[in-house]
PDB file of N, CA and C in Angstrom:
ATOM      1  N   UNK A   1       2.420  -8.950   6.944  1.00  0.00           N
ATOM      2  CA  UNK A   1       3.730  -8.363   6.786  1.00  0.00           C
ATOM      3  C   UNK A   1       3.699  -7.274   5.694  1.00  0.00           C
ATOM      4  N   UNK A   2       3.002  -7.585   4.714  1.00  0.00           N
ATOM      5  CA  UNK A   2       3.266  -6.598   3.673  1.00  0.00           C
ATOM      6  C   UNK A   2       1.764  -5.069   4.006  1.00  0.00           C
ATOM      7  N   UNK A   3       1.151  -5.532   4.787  1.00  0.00           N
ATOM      8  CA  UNK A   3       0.333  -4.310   5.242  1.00  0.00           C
ATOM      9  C   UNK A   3       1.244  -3.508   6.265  1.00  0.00           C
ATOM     10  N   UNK A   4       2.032  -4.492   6.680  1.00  0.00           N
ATOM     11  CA  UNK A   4       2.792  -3.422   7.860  1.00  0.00           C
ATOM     12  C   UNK A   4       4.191  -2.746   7.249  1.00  0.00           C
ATOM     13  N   UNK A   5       4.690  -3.224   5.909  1.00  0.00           N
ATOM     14  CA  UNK A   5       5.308  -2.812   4.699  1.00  0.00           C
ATOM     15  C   UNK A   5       4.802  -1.175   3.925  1.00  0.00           C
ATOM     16  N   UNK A   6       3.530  -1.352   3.728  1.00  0.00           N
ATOM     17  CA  UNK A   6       2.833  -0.252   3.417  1.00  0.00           C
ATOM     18  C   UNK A   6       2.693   0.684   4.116  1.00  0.00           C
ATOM     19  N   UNK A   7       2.236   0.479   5.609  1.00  0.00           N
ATOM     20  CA  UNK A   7       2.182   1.608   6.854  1.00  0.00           C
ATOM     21  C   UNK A   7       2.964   2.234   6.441  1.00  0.00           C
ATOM     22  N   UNK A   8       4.706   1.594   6.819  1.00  0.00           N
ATOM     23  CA  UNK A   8       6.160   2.317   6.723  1.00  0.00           C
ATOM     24  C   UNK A   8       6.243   3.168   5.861  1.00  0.00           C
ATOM     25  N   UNK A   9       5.968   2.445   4.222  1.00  0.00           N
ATOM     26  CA  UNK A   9       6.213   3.454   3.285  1.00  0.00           C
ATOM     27  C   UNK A   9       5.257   4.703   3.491  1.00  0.00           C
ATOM     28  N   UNK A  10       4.018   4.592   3.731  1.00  0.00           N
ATOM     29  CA  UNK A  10       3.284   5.551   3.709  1.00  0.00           C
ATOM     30  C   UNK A  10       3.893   6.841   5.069  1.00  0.00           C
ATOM     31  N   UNK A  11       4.127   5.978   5.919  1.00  0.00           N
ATOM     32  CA  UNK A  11       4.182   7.072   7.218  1.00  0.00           C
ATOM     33  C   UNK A  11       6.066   7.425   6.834  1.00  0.00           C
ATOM     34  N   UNK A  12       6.800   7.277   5.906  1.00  0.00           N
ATOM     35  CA  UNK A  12       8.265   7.771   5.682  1.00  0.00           C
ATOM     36  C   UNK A  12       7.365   9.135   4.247  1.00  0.00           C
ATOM     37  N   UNK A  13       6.606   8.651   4.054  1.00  0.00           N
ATOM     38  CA  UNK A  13       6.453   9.658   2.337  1.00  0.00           C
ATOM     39  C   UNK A  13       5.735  10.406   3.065  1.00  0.00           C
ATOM     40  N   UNK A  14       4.804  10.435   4.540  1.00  0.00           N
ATOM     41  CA  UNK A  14       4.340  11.720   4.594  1.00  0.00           C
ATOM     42  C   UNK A  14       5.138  12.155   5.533  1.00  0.00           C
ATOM     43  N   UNK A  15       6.040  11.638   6.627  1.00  0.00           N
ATOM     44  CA  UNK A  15       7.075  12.815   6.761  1.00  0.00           C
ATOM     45  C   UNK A  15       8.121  13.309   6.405  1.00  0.00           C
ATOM     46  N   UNK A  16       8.318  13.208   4.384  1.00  0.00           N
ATOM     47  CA  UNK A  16       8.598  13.716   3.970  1.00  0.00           C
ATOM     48  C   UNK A  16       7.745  15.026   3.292  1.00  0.00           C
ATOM     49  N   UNK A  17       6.639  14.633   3.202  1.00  0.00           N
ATOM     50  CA  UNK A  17       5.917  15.940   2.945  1.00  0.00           C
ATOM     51  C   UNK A  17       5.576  17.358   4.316  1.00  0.00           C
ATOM     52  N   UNK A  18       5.965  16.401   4.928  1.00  0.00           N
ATOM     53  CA  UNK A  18       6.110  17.247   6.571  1.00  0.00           C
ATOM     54  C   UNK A  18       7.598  18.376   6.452  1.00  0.00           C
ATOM     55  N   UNK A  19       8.251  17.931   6.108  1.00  0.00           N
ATOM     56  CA  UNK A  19       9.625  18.691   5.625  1.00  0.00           C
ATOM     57  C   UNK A  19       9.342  20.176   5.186  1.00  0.00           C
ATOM     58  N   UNK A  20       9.742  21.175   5.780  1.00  0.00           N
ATOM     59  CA  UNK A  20       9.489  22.962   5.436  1.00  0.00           C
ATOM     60  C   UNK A  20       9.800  22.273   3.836  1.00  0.00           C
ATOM     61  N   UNK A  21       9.047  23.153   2.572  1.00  0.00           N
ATOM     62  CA  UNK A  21       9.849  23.749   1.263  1.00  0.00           C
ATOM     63  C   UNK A  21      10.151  22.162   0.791  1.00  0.00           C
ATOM     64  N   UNK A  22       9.868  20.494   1.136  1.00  0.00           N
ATOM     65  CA  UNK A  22       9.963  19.420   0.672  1.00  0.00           C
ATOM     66  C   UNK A  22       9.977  19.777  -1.056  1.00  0.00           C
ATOM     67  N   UNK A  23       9.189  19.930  -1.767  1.00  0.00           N
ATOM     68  CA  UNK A  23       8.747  19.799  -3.120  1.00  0.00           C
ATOM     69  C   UNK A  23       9.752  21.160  -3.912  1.00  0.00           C
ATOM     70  N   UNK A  24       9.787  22.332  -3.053  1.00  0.00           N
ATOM     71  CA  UNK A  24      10.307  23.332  -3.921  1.00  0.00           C
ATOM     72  C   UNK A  24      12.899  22.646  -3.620  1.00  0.00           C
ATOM     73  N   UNK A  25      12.663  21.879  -2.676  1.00  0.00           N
ATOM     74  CA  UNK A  25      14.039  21.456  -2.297  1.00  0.00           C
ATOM     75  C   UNK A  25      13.957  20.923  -4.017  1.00  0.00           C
ATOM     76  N   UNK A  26      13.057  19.770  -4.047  1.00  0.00           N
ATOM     77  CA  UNK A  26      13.410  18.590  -4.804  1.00  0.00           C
ATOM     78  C   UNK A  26      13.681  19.302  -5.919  1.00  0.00           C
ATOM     79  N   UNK A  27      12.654  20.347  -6.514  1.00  0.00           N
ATOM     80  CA  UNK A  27      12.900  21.013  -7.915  1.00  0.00           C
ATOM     81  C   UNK A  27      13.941  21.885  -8.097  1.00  0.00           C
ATOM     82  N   UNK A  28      14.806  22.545  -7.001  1.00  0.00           N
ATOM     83  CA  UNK A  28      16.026  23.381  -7.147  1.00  0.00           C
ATOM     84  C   UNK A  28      16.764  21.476  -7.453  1.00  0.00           C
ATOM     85  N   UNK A  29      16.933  20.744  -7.180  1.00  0.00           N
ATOM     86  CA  UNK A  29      18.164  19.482  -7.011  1.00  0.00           C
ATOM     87  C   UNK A  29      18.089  19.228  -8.559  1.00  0.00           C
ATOM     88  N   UNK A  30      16.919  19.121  -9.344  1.00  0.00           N
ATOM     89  CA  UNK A  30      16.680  18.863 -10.751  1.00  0.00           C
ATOM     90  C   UNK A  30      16.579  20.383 -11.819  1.00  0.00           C
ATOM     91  N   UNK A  31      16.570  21.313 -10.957  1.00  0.00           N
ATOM     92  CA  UNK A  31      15.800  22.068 -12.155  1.00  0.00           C
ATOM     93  C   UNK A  31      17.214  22.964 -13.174  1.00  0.00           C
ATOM     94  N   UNK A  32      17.205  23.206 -13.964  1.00  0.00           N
ATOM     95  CA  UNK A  32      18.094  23.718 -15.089  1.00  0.00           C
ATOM     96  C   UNK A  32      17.939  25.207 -15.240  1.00  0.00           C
ATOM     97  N   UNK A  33      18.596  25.890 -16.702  1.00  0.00           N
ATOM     98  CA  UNK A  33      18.704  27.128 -16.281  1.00  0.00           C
ATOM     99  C   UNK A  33      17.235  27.619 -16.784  1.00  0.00           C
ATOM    100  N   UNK A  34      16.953  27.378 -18.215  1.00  0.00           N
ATOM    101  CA  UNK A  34      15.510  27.814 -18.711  1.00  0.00           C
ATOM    102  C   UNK A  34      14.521  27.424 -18.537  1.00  0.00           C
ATOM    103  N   UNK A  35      13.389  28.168 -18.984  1.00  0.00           N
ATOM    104  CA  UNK A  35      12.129  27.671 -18.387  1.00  0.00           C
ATOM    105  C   UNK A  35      11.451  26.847 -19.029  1.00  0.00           C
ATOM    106  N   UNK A  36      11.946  25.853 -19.966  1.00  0.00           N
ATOM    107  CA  UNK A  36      11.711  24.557 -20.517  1.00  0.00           C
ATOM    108  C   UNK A  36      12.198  23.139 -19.306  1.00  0.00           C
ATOM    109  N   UNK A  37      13.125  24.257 -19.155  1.00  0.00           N
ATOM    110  CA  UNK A  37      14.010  23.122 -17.969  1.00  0.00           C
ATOM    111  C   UNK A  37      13.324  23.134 -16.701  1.00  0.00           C
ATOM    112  N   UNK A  38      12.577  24.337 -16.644  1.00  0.00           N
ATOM    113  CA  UNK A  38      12.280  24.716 -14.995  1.00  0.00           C
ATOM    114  C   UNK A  38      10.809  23.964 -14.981  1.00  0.00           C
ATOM    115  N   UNK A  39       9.937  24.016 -16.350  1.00  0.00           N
ATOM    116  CA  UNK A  39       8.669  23.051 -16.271  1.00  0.00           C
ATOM    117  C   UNK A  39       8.865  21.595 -16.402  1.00  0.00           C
ATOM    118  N   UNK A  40       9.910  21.042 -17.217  1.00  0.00           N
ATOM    119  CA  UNK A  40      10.613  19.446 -17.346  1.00  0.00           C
ATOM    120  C   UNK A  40      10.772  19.020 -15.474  1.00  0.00           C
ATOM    121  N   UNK A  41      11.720  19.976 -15.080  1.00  0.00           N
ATOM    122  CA  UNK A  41      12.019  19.745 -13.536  1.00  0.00           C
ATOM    123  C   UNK A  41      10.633  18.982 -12.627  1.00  0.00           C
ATOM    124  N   UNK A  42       9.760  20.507 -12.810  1.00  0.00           N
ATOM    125  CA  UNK A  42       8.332  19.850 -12.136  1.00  0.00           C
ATOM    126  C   UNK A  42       7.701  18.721 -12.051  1.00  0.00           C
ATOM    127  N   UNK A  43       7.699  18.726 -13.638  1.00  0.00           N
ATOM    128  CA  UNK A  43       7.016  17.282 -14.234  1.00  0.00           C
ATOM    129  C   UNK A  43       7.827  16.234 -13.688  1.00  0.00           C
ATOM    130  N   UNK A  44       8.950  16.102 -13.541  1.00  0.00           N
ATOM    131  CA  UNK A  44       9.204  15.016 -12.883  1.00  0.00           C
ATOM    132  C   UNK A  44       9.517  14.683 -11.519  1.00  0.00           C
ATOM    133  N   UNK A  45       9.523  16.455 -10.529  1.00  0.00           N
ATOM    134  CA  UNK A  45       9.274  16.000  -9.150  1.00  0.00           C
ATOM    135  C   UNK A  45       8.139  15.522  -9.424  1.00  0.00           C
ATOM    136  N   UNK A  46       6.966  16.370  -9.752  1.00  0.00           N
ATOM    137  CA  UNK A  46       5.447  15.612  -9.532  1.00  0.00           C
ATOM    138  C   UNK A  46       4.871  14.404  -9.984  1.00  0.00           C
ATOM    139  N   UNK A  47       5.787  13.943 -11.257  1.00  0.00           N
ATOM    140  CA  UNK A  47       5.563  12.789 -11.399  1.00  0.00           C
ATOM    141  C   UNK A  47       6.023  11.575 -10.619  1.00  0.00           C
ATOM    142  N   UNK A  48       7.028  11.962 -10.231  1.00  0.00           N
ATOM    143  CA  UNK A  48       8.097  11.228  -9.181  1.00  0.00           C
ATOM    144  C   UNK A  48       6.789  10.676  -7.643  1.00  0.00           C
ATOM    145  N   UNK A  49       6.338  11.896  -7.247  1.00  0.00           N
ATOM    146  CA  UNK A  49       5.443  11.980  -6.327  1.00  0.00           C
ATOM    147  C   UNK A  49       4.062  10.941  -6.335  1.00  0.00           C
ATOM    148  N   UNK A  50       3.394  11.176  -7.719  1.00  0.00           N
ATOM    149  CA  UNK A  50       2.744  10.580  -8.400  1.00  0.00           C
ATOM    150  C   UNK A  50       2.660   8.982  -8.168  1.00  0.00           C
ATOM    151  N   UNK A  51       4.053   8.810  -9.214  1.00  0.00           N
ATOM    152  CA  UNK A  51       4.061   7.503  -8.888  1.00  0.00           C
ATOM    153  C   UNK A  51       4.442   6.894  -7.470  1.00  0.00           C
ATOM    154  N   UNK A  52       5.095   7.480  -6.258  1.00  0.00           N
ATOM    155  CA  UNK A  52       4.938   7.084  -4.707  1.00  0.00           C
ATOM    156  C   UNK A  52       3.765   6.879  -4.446  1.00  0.00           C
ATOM    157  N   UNK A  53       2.280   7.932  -4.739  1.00  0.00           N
ATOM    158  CA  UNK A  53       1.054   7.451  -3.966  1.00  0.00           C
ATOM    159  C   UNK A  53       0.663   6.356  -5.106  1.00  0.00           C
ATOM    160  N   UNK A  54       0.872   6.008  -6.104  1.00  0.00           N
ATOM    161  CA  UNK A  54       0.146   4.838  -7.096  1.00  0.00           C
ATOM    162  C   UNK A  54       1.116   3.342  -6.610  1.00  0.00           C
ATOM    163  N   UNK A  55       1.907   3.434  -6.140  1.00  0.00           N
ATOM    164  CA  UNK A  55       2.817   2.230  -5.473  1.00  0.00           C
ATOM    165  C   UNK A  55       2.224   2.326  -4.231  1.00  0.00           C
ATOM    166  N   UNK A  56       2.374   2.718  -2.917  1.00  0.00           N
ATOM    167  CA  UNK A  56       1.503   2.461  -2.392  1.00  0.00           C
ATOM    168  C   UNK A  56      -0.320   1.955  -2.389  1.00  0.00           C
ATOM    169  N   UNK A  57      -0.870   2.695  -3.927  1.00  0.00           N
ATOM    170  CA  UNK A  57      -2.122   2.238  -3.524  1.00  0.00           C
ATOM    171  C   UNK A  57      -1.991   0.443  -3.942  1.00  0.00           C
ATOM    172  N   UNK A  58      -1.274   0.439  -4.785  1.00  0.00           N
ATOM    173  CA  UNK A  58      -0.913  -1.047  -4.995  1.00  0.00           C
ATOM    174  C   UNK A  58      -0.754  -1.650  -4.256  1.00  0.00           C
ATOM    175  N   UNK A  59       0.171  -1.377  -3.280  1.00  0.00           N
ATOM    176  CA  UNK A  59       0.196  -2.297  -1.632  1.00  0.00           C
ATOM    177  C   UNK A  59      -0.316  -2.335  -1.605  1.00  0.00           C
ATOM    178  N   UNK A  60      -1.012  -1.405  -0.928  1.00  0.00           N
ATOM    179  CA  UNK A  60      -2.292  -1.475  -0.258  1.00  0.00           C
ATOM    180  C   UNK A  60      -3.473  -2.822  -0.777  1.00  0.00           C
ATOM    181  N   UNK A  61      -3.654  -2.262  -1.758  1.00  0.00           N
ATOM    182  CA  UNK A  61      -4.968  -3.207  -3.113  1.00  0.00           C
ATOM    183  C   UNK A  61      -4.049  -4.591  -2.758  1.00  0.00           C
ATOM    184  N   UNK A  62      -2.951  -5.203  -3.169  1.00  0.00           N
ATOM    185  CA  UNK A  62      -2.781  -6.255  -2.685  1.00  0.00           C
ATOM    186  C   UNK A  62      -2.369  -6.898  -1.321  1.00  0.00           C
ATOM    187  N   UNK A  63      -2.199  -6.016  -0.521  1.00  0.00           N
ATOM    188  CA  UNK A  63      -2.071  -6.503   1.018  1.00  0.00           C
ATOM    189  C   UNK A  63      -3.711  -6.662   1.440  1.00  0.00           C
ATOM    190  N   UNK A  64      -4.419  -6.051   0.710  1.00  0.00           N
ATOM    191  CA  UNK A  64      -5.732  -6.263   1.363  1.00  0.00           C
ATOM    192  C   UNK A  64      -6.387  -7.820   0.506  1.00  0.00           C
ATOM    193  N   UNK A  65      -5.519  -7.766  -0.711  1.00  0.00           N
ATOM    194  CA  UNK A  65      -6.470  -9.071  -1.206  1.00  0.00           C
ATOM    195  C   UNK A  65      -5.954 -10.199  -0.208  1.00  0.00           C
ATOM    196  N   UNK A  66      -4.421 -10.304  -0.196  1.00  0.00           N
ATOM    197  CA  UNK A  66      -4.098 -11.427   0.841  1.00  0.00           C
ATOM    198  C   UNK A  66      -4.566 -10.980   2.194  1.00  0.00           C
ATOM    199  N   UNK A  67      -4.928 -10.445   2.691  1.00  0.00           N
ATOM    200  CA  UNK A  67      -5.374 -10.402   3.777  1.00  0.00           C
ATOM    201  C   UNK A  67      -7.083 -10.894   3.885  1.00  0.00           C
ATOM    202  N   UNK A  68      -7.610 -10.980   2.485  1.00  0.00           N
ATOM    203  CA  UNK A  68      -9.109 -11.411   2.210  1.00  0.00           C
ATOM    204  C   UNK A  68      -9.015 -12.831   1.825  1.00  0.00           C
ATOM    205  N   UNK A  69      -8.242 -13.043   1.295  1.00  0.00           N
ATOM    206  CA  UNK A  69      -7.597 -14.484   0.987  1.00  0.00           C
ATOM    207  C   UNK A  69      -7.398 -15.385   2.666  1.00  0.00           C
ATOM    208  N   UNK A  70      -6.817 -15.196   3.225  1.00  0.00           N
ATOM    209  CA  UNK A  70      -6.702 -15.501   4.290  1.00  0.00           C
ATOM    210  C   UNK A  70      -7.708 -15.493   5.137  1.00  0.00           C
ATOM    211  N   UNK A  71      -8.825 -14.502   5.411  1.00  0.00           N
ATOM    212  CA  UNK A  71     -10.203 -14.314   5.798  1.00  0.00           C
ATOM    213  C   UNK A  71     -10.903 -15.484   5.518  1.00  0.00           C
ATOM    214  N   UNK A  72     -10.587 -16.125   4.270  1.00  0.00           N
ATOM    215  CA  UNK A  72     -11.415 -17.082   3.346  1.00  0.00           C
ATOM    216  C   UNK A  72     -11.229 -18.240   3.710  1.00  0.00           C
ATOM    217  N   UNK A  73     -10.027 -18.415   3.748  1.00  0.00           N
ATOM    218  CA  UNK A  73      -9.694 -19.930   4.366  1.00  0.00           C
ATOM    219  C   UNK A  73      -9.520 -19.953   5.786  1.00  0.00           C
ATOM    220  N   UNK A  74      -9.710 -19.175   6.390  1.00  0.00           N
ATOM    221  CA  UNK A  74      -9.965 -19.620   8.007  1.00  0.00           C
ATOM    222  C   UNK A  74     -11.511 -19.856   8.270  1.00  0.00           C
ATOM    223  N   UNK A  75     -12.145 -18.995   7.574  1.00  0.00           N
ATOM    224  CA  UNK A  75     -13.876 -19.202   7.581  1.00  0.00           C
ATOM    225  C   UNK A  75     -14.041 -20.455   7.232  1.00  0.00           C
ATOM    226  N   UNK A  76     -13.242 -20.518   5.984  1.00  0.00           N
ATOM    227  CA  UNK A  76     -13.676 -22.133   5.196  1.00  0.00           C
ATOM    228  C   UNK A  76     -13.416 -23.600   6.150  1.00  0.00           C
ATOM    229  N   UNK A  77     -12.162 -23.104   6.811  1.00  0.00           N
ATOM    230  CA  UNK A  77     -11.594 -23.799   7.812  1.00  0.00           C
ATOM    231  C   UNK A  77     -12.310 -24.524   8.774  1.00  0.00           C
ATOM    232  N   UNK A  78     -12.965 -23.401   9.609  1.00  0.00           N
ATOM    233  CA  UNK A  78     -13.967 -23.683  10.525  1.00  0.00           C
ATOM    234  C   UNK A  78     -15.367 -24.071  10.281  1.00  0.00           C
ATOM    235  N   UNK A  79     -16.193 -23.829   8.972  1.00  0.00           N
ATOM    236  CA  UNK A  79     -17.498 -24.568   8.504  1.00  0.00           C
ATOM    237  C   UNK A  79     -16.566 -25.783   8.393  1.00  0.00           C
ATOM    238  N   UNK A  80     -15.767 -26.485   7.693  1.00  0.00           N
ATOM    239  CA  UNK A  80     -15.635 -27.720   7.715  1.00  0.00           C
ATOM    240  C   UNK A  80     -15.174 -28.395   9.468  1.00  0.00           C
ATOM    241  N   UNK A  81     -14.609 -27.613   9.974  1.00  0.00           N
ATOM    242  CA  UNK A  81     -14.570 -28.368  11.577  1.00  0.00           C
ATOM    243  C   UNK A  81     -15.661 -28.711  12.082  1.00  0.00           C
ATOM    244  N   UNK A  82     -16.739 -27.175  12.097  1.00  0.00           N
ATOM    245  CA  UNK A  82     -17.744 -27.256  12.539  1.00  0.00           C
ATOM    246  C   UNK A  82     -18.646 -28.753  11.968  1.00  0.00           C
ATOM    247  N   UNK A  83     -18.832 -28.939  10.578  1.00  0.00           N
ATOM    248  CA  UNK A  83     -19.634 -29.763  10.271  1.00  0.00           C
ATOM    249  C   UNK A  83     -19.161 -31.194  10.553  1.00  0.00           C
ATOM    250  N   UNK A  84     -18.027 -31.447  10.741  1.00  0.00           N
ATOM    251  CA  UNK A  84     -16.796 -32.851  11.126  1.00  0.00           C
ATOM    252  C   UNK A  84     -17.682 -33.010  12.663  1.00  0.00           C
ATOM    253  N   UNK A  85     -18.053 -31.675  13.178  1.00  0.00           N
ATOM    254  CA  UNK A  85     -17.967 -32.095  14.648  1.00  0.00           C
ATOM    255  C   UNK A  85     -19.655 -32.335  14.798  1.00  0.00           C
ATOM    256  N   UNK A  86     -20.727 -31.709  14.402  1.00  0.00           N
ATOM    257  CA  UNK A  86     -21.773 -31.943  14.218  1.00  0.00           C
ATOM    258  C   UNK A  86     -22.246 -33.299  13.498  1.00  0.00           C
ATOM    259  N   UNK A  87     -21.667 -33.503  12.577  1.00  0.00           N
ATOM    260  CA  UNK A  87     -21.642 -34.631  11.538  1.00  0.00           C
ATOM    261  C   UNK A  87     -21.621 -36.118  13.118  1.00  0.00           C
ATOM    262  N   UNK A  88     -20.245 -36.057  13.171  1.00  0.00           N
ATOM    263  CA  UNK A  88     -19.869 -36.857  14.529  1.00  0.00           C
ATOM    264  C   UNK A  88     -20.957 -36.779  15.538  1.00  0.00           C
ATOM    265  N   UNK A  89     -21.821 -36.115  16.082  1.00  0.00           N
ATOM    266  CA  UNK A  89     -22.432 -36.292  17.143  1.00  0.00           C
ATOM    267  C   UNK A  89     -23.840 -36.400  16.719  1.00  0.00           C
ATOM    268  N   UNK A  90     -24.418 -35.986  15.771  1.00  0.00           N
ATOM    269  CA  UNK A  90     -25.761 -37.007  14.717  1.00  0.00           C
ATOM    270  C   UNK A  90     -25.691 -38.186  14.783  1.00  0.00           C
ATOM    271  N   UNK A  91     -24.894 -38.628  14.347  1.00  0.00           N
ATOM    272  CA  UNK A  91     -24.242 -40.164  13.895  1.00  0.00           C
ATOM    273  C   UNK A  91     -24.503 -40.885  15.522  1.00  0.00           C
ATOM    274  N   UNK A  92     -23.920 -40.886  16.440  1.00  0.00           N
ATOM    275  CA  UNK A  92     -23.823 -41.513  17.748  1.00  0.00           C
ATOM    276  C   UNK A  92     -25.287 -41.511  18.019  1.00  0.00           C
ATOM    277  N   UNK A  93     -26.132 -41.045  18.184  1.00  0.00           N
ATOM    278  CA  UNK A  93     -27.604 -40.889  18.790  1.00  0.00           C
ATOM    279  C   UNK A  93     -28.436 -41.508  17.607  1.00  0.00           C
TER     280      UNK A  93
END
């Protein structure tokens, strides 16, 4: 669920970068009159941006650990069936 959480976000943030003029929109919505204001503006579309791909890579990094987590105990799962069932048919003969 949370890998298919991540897809979404990822495939909504790049068609927002798909958007004509996306980045120069965002900095007219923030930016002020001087050019203290007009580099402050940037810094925080781009930081803004920034932190979207570092939240996603986080999904990501933890949708993949539970998803390795889970890998683990189904493997683990099945060596112990397997050996229950081998174990069982030694034993009889």
């Amino acid at each position: 669920m949370l890998v298919a959480y991540v897809f979404l976000q990822a495939l909504q943030g790049l068609s927002r970068f798909s958007q004509p003029d996306y980045l120069s929109m965002q900095m007219r919505r923030v930016q002020g009159d001087g050019f203290g204001e007009v580099v402050l503006s940037g810094v925080i579309v781009l930081g803004q941006e920034a932190l979207r791909v570092v939240y996603l890579l986080l999904l990501g990094y933890l949708g993949s650990m539970i998803a390795g987590k889970g890998i683990q105990f189904f493997a683990a799962s099945e060596s112990v069936i397997d050996e229950a069932v081998v174990a069982g048919v030694d034993d009889d003969y």
